[in-house]
N, C-alpha and C. Protein backbone atom coordinates (compact mmCIF):
# COMPACT_ATOMS: atom_id res chain seq x y z
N UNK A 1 56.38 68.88 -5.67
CA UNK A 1 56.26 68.28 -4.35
C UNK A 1 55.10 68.92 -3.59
N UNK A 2 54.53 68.26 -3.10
CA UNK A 2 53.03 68.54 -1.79
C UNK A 2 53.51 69.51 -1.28
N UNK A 3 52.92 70.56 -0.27
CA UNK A 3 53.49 71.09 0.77
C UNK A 3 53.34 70.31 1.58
N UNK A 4 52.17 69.51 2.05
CA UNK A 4 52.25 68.68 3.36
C UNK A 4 52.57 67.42 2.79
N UNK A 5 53.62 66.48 2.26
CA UNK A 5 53.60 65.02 1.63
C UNK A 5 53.22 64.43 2.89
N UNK A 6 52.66 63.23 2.18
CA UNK A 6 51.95 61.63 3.24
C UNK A 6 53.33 61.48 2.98
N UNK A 7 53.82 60.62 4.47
CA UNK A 7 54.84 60.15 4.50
C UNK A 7 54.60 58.90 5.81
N UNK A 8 55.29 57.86 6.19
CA UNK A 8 54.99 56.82 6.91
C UNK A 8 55.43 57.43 8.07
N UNK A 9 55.87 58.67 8.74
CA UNK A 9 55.89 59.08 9.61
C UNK A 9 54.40 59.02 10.29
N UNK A 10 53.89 59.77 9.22
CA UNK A 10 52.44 59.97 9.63
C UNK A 10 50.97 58.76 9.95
N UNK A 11 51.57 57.76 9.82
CA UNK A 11 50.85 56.25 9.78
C UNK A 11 50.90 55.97 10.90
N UNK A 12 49.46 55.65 11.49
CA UNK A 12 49.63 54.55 12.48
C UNK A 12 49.88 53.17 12.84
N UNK A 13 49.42 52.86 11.69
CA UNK A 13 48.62 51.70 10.97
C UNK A 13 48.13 50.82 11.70
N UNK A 14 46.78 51.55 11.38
CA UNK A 14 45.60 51.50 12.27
C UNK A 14 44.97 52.09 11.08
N UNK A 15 43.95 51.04 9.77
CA UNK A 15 43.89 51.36 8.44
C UNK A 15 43.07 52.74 8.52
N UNK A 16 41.85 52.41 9.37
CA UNK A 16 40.53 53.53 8.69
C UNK A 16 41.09 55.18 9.21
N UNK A 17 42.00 54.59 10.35
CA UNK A 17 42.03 55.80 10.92
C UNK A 17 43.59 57.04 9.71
N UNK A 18 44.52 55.62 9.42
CA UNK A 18 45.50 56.11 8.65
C UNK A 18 44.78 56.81 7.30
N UNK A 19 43.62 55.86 6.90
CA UNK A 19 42.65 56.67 5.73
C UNK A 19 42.23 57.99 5.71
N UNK A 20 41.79 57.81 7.02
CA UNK A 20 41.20 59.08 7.22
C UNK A 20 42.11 60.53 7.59
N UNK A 21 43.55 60.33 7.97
CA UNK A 21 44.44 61.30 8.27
C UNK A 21 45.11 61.42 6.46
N UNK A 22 45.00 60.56 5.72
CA UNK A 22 45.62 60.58 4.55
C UNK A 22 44.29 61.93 3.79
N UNK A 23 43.05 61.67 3.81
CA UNK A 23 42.39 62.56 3.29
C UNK A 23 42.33 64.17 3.70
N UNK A 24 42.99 64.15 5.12
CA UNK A 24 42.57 65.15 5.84
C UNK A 24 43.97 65.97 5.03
N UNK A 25 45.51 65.48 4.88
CA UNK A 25 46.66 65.83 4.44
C UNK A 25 46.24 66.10 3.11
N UNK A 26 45.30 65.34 2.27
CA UNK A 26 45.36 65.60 0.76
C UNK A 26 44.26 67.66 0.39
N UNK A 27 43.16 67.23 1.61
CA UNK A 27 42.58 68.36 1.37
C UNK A 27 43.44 69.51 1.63
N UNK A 28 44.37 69.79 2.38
CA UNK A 28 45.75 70.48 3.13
C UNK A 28 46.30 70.82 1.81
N UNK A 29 46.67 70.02 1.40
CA UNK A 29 47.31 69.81 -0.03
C UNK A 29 46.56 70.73 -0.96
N UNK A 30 45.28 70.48 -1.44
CA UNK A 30 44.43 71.20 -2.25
C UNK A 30 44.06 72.42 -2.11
N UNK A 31 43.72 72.84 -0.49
CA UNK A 31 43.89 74.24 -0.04
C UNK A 31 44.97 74.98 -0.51
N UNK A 32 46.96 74.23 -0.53
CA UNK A 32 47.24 75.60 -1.11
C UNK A 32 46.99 75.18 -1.94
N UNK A 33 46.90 74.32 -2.98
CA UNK A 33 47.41 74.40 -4.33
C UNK A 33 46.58 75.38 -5.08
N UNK A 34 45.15 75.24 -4.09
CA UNK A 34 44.29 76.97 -5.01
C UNK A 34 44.80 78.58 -4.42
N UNK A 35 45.52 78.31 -2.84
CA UNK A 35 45.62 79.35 -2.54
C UNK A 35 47.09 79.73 -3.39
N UNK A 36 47.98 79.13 -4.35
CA UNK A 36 48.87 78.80 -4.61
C UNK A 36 48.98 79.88 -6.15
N UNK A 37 48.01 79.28 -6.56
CA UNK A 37 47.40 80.25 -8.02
C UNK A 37 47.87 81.53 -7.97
N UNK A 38 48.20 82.23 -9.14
CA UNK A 38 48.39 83.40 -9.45
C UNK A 38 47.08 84.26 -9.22
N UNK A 39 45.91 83.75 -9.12
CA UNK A 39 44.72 83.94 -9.33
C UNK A 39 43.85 83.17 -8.05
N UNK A 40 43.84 82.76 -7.24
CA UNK A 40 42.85 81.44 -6.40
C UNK A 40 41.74 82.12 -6.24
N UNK A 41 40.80 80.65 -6.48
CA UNK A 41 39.30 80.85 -7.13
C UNK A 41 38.41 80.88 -5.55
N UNK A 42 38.02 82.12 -4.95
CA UNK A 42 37.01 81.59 -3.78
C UNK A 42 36.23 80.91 -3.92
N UNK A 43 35.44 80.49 -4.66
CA UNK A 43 34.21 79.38 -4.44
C UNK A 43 35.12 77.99 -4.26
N UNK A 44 36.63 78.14 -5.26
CA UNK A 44 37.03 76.72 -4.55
C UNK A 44 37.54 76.22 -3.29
N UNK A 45 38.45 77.48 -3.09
CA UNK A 45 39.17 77.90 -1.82
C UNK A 45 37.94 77.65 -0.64
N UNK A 46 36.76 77.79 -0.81
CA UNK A 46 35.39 77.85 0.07
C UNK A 46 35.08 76.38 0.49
N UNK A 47 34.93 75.91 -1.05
CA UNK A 47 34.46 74.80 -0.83
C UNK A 47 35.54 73.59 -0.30
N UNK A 48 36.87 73.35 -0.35
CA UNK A 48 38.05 73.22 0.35
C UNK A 48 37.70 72.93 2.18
N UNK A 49 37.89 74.67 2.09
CA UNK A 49 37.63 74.79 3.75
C UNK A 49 36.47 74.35 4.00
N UNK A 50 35.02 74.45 3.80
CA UNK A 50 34.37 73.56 4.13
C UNK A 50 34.55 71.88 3.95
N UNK A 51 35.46 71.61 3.39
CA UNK A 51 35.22 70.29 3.09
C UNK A 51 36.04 69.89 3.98
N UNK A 52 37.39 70.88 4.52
CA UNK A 52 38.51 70.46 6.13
C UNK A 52 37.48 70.18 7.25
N UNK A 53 36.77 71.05 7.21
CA UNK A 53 35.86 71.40 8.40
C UNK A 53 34.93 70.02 8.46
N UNK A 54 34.30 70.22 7.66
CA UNK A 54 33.22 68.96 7.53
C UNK A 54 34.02 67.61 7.77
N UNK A 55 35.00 67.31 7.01
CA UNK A 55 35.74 65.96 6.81
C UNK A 55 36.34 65.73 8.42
N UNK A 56 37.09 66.90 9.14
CA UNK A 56 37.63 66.67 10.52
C UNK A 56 36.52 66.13 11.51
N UNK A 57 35.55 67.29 11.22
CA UNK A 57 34.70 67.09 12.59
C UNK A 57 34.55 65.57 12.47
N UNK A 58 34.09 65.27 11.08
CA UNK A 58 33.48 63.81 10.77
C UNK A 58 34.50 62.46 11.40
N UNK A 59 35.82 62.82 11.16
CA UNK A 59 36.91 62.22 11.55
C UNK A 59 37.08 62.08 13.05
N UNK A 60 37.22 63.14 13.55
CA UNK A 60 36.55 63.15 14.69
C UNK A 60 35.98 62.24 15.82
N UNK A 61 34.63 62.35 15.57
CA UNK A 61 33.55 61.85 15.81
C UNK A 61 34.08 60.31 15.98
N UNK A 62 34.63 59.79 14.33
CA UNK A 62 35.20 58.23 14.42
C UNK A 62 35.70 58.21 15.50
N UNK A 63 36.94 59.38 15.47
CA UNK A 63 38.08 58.88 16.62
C UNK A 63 37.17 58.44 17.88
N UNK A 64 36.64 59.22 18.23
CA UNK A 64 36.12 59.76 19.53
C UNK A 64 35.69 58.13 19.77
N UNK A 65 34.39 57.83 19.21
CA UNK A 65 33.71 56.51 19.12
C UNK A 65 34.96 55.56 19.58
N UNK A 66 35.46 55.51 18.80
CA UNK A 66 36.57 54.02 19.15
C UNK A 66 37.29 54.14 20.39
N UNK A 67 37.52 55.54 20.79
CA UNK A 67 38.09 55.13 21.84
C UNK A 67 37.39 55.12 22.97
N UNK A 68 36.67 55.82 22.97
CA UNK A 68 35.06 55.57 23.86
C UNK A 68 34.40 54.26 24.16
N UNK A 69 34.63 53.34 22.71
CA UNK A 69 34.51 51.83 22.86
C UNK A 69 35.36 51.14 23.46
N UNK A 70 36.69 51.25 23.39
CA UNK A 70 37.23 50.61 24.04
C UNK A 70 38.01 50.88 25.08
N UNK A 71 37.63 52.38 25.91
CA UNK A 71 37.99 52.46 27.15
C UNK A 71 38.99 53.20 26.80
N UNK A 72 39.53 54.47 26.21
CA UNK A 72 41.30 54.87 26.48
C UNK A 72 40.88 55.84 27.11
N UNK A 73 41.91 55.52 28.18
CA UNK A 73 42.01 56.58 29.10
C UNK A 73 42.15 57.72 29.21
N UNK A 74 42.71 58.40 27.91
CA UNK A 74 43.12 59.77 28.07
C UNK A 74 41.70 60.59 26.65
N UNK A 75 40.39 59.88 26.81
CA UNK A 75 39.73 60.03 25.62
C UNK A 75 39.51 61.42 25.87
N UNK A 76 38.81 62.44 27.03
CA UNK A 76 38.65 63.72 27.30
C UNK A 76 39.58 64.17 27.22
N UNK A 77 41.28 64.29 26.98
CA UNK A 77 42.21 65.29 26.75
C UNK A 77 42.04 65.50 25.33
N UNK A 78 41.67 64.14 24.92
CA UNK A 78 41.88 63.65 22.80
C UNK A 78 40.63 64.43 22.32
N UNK A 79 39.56 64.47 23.11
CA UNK A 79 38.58 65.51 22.57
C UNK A 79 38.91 66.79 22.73
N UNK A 80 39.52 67.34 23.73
CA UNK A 80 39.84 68.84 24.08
C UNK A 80 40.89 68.82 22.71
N UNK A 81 41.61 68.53 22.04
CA UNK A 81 42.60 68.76 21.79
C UNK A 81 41.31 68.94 20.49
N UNK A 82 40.53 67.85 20.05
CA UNK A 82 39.70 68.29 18.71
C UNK A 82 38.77 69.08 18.99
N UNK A 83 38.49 69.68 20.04
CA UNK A 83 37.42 70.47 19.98
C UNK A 83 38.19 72.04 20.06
N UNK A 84 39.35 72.32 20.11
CA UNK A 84 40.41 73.19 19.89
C UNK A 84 40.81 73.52 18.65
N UNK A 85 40.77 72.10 17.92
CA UNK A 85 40.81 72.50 16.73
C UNK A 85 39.80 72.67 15.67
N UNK A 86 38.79 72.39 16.20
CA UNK A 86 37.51 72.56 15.12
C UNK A 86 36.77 73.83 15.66
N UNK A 87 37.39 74.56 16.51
CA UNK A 87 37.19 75.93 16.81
C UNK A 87 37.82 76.81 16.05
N UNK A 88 38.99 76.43 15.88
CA UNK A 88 39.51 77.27 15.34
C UNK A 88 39.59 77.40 13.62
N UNK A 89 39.27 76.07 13.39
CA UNK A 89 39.43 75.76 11.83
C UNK A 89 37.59 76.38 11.45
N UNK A 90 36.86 76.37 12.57
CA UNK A 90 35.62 77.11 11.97
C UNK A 90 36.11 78.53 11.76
N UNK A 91 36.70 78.49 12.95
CA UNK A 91 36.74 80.40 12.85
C UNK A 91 37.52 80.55 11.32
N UNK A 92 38.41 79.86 11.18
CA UNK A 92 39.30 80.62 9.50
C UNK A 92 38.04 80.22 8.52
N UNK A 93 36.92 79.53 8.63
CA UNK A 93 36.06 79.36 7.36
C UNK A 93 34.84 80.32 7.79
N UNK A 94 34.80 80.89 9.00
CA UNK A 94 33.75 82.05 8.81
C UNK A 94 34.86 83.31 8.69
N UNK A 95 35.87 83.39 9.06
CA UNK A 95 36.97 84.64 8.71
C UNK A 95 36.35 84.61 6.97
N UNK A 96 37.13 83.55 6.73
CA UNK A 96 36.79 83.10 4.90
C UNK A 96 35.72 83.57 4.48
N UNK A 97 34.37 83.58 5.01
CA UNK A 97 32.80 83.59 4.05
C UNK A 97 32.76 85.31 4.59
N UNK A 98 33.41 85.31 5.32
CA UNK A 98 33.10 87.01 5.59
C UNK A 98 34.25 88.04 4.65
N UNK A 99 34.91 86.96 3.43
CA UNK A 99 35.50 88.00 2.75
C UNK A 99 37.22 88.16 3.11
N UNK A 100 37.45 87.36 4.07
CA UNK A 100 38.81 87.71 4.77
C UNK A 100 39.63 86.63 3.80
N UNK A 101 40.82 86.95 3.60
CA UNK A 101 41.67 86.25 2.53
C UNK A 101 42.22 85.23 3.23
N UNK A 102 42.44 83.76 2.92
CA UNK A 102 42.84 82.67 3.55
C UNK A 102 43.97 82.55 2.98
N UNK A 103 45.46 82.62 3.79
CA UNK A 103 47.00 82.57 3.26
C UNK A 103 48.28 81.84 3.96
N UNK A 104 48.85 81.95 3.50
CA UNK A 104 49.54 80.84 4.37
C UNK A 104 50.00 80.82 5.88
N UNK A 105 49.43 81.29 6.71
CA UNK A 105 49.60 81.40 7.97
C UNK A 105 47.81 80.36 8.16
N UNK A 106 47.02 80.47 7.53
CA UNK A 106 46.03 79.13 7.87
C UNK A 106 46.81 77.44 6.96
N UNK A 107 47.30 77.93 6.36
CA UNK A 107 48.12 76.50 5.60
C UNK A 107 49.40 75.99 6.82
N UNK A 108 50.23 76.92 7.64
CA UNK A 108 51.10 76.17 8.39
C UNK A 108 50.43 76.36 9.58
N UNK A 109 49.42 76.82 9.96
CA UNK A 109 48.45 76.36 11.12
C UNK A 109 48.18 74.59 10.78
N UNK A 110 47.36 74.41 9.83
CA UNK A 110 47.08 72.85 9.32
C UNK A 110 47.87 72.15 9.21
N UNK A 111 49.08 72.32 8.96
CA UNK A 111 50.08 71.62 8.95
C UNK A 111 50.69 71.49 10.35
N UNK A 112 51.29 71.99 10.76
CA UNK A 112 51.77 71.85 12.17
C UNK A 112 50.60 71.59 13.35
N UNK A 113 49.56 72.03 13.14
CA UNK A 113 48.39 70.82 14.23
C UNK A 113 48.11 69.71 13.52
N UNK A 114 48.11 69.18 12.29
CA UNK A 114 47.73 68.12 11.63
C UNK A 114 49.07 66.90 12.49
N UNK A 115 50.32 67.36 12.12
CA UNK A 115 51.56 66.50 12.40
C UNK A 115 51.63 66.32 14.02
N UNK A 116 51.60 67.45 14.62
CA UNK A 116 51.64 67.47 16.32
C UNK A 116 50.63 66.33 16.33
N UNK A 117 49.57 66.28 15.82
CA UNK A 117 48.25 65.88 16.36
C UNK A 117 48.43 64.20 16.13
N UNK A 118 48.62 63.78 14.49
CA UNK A 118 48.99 62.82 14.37
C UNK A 118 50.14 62.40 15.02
N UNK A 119 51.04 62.97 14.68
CA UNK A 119 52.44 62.07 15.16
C UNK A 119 52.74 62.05 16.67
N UNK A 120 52.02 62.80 17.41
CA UNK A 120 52.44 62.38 19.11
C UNK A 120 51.21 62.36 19.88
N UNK A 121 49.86 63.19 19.58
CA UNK A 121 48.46 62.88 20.46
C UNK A 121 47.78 61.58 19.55
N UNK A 122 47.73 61.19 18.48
CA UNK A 122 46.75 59.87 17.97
C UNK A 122 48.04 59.08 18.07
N UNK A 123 49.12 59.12 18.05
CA UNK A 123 50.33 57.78 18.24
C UNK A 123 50.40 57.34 19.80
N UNK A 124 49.96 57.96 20.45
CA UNK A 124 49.64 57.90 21.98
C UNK A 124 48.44 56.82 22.28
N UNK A 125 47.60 57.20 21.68
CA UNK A 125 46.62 55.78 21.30
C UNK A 125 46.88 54.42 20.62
N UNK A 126 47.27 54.56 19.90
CA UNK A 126 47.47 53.61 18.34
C UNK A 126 47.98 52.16 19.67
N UNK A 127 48.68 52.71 20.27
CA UNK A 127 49.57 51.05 20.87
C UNK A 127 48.17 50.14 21.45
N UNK A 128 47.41 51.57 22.24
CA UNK A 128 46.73 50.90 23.13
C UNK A 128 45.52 49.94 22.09
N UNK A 129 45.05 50.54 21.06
CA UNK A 129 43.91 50.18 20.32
C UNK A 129 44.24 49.17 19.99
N UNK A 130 45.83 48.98 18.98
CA UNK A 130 46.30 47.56 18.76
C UNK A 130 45.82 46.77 19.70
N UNK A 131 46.40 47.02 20.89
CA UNK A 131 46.44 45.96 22.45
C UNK A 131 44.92 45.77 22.32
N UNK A 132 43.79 46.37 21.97
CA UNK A 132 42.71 45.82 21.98
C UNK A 132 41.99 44.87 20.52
N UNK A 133 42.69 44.82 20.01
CA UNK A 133 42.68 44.16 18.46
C UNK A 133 42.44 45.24 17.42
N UNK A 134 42.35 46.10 17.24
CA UNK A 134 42.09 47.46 16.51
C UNK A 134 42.99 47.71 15.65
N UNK A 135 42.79 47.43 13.95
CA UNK A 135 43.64 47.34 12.91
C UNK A 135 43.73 48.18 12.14
C-alpha cells in the first residue's frame, strides 16, 4: 500500500487540476519509497525533491492563473498558503543538498499539507470554477 494512496477524497474534478494533484501524491509516494530502502540512494532521494519542488511551484503557477482568470476571490490567501509552502519545501531540499538526511517528519509534512491543502483550501475553489464552466 502507498503511504499517501490517491483516493476520490482527494478529487476535485476539475481534470488538469485533479492531474496535477495526482502527480504531486505519486512523487510523495516515490520520496518514501527511496527514503524507505534499507539503503536510500541520495542522488535519487535529490532528484525526487527537486522534482516536488519544481513540479509544485509549476502547479502552482497553473492554479494561480485560473483563478486570476476568472476572478476568485480569495486568490491572495490561495497564494499565501503556496508561497508557505514552497518555502518551506525549498528549505527541506537545500537542508537536503547541504547533506542533512531527509526522513519521515519531511514525508508527513507532505502529506498532511498536500490533504489540508487539497481537501479544504483548493475544494474551496473547485465550486466556484465549475460555476464558471471550468472542468
Amino acid at each position: 500500500m502507498a503511504f499517501m494512496p490517491w483516493t476520490q477524497d482527494l478529487e476535485l474534478g476539475l481534470a488538469e487540476i485533479d492531474r496535477q494533484h495526482h502527480w504531486l501524491v505519486d512523487l510523495t509516494n516515490a520520496l518514501y519509497d527511496e527514503i524507505s530502502r534499507p539503503d536510500p540512494r541520495p542522488q535519487v532521494v535529490g532528484q525526487v525533491l527537486e522534482g516536488l519542488v519544481d513540479y509544485t511551484y509549476n502547479h502552482f503557477v497553473a492554479e494561480e492563473v485560473l483563478l486570476l482568470q476568472y476572478g476568485y476571490p480569495e486568490t491572495e490567501d490561495h497564494r499565501a498558503e503556496h508561497d508557505a509552502f514552497t518555502s518551506t519545501a525549498t528549505k527541506l531540499l537545500l537542508r537536503f543538498e547541504a547533506g542533512e538526511r531527509v526522513g519521515q517528519e519531511a514525508l508527513e509534512f507532505l502529506k498532511q499539507w498536500l490533504v489540508h491543502h487539497i481537501c479544504q483550501v483548493d475544494r474551496a475553489y473547485a465550486p466556484f470554477l465549475k460555476a464558471q464552466g471550468v472542468k
